[in-house]
Protein backbone atom coordinates (compact mmCIF):
# COMPACT_ATOMS: atom_id res chain seq x y z
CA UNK A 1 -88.52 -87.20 -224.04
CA UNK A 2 -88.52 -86.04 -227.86
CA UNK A 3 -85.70 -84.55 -227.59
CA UNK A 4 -83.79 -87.56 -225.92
CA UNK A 5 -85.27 -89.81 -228.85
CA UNK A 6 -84.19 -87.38 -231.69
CA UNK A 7 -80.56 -87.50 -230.39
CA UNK A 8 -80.78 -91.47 -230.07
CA UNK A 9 -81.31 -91.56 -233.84
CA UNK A 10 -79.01 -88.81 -234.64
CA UNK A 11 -76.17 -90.61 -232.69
CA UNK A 12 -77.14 -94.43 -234.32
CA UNK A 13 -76.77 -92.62 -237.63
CA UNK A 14 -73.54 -90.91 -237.11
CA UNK A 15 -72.24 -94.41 -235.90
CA UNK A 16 -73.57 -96.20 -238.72
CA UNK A 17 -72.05 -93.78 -241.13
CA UNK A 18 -68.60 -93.62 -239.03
CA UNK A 19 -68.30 -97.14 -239.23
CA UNK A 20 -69.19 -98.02 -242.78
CA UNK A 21 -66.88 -94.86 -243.91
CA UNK A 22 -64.31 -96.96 -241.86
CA UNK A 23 -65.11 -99.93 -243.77
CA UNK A 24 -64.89 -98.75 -246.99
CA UNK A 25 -61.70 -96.76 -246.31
CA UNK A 26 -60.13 -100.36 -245.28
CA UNK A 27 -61.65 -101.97 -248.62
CA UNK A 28 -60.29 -99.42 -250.40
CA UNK A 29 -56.84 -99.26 -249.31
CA UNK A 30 -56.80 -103.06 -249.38
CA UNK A 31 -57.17 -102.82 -253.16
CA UNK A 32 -55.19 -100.35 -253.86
CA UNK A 33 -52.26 -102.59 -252.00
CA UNK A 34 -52.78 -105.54 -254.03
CA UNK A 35 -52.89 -103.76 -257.48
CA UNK A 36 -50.36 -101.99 -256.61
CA UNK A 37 -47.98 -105.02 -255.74
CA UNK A 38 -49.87 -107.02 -258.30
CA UNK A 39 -49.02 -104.30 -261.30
CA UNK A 40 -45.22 -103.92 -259.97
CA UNK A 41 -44.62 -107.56 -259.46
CA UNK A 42 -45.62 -108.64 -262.56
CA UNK A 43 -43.67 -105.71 -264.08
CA UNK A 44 -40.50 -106.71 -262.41
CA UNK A 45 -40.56 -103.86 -260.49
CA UNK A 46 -39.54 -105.33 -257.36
CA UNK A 47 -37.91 -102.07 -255.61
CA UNK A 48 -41.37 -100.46 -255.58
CA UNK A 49 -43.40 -104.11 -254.77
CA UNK A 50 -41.32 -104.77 -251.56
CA UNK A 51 -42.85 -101.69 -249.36
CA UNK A 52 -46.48 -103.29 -249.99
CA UNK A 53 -45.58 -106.64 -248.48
CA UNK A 54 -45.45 -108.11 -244.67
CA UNK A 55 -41.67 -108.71 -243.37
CA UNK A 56 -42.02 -112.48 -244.31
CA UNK A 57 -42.79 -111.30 -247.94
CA UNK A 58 -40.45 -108.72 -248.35
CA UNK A 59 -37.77 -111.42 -248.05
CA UNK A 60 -39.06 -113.52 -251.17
CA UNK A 61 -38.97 -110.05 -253.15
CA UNK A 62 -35.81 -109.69 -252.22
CA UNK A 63 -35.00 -113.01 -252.97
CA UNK A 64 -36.36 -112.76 -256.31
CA UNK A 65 -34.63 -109.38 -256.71
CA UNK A 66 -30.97 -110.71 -256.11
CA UNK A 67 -31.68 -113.74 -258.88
CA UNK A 68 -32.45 -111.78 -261.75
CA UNK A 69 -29.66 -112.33 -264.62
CA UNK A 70 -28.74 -110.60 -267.63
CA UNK A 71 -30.62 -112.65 -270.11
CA UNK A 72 -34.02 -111.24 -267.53
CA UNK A 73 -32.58 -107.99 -267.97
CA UNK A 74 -32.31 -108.16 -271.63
CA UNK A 75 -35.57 -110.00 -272.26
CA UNK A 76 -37.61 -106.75 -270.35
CA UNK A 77 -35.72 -104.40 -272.29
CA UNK A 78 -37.27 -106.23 -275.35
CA UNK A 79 -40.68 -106.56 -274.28
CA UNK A 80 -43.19 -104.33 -276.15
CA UNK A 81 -45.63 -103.78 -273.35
CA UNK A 82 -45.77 -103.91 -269.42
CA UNK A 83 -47.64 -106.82 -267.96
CA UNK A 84 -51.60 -106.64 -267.90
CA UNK A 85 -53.01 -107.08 -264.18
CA UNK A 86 -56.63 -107.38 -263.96
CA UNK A 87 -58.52 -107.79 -260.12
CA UNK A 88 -61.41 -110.10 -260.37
CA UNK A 89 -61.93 -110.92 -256.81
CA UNK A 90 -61.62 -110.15 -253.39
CA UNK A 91 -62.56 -112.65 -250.44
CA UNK A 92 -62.68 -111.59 -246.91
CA UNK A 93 -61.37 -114.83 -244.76
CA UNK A 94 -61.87 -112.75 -241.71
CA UNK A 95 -60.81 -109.31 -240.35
CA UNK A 96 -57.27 -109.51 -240.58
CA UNK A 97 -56.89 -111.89 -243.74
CA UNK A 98 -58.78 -111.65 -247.79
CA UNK A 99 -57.33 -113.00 -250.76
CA UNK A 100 -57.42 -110.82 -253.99
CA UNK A 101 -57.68 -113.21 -257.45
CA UNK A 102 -56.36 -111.52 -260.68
CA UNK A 103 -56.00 -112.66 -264.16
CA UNK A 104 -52.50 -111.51 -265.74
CA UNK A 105 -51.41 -111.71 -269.04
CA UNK A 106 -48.50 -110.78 -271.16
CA UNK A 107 -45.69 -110.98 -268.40
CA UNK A 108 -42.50 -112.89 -267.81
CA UNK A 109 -42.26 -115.70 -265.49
CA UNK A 110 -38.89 -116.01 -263.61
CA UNK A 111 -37.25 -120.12 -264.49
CA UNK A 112 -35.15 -121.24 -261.79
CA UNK A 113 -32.04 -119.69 -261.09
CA UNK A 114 -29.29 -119.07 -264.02
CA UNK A 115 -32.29 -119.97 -266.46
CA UNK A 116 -34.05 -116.76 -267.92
CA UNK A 117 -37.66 -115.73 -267.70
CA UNK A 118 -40.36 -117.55 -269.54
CA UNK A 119 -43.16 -115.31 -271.34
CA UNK A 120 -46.70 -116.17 -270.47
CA UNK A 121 -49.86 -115.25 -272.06
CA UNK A 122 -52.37 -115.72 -269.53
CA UNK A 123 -52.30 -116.87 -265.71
CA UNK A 124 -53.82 -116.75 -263.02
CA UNK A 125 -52.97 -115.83 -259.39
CA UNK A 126 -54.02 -114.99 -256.14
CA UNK A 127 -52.34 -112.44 -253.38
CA UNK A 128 -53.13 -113.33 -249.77
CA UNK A 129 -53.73 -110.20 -247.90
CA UNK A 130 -52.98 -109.50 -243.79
CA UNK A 131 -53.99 -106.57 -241.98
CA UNK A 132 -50.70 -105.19 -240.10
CA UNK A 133 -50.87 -102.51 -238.12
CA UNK A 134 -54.00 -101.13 -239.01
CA UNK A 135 -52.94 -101.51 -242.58
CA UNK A 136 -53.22 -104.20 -245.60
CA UNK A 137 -49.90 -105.78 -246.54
CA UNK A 138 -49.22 -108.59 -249.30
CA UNK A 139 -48.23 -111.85 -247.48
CA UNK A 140 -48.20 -114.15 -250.26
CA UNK A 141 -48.51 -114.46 -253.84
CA UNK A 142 -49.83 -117.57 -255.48
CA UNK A 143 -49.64 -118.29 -259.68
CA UNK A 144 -51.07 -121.52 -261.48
CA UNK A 145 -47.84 -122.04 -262.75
């Protein structure tokens, strides 16, 4: 009988620790997706932004990608330093959905097409995150501009 209540607690604590180590590996790779398309978004770096995003997404990038003009080009050639992306918040809606907040600063705002890139100082925005295929992909991006 001992022996049968020693295992119980042996197994609830393996389970406990097999399922929080699960948890935190899916907290942690849903951060490091949204800096990660946070920091190369904002940078203009849309080649390496696109393979963090759902299918829906990765169609805006490309989007965005394919409207870039030379005065863009010229204007991040000029700039002195990359854009600053800082995480503030993450909010679980559910299992499958969260929505990372981030204050960014210094970074170039794309105008509407044939127009080139406005600089901002400071913004805010917010990157709506889906779980696809057992994995965290951007599915929307969201600025107060």
């Amino acid at each position: 009988m001992k022996q049968f209540g020693l295992s119980a607690i042996i197994l609830i604590m393996c389970s406990i620790m097999l399922f929080g180590c699960g948890n935190y590996r899916s907290e942690r790779r849903l951060k490091t997706v949204a800096d990660s398309f946070a920091l190369t978004w904002f940078n203009w770096q849309y080649s390496k932004s696109i393979r963090f995003c759902t299918d829906s997404a990765q169609r805006h990038v490309i989007f965005m990608a394919s409207n870039v003009n030379e005065e863009d080009v010229e204007l991040l050639r000029n700039k002195e330093c990359d854009a600053v992306v800082e995480r503030k918040e993450i909010e679980y809606v559910n299992d499958s959905t969260a929505i990372a907040f981030y204050d960014v600063s210094d970074f170039l705002h794309p105008d509407t097409i044939g127009k080139a890139a406005q600089k901002i100082d400071k913004a805010e925005a917010e990157l709506t995150l889906k779980r696809v295929e057992n994995t965290w992909k951007v599915a929307r991006l969201k600025t107060n501009l």
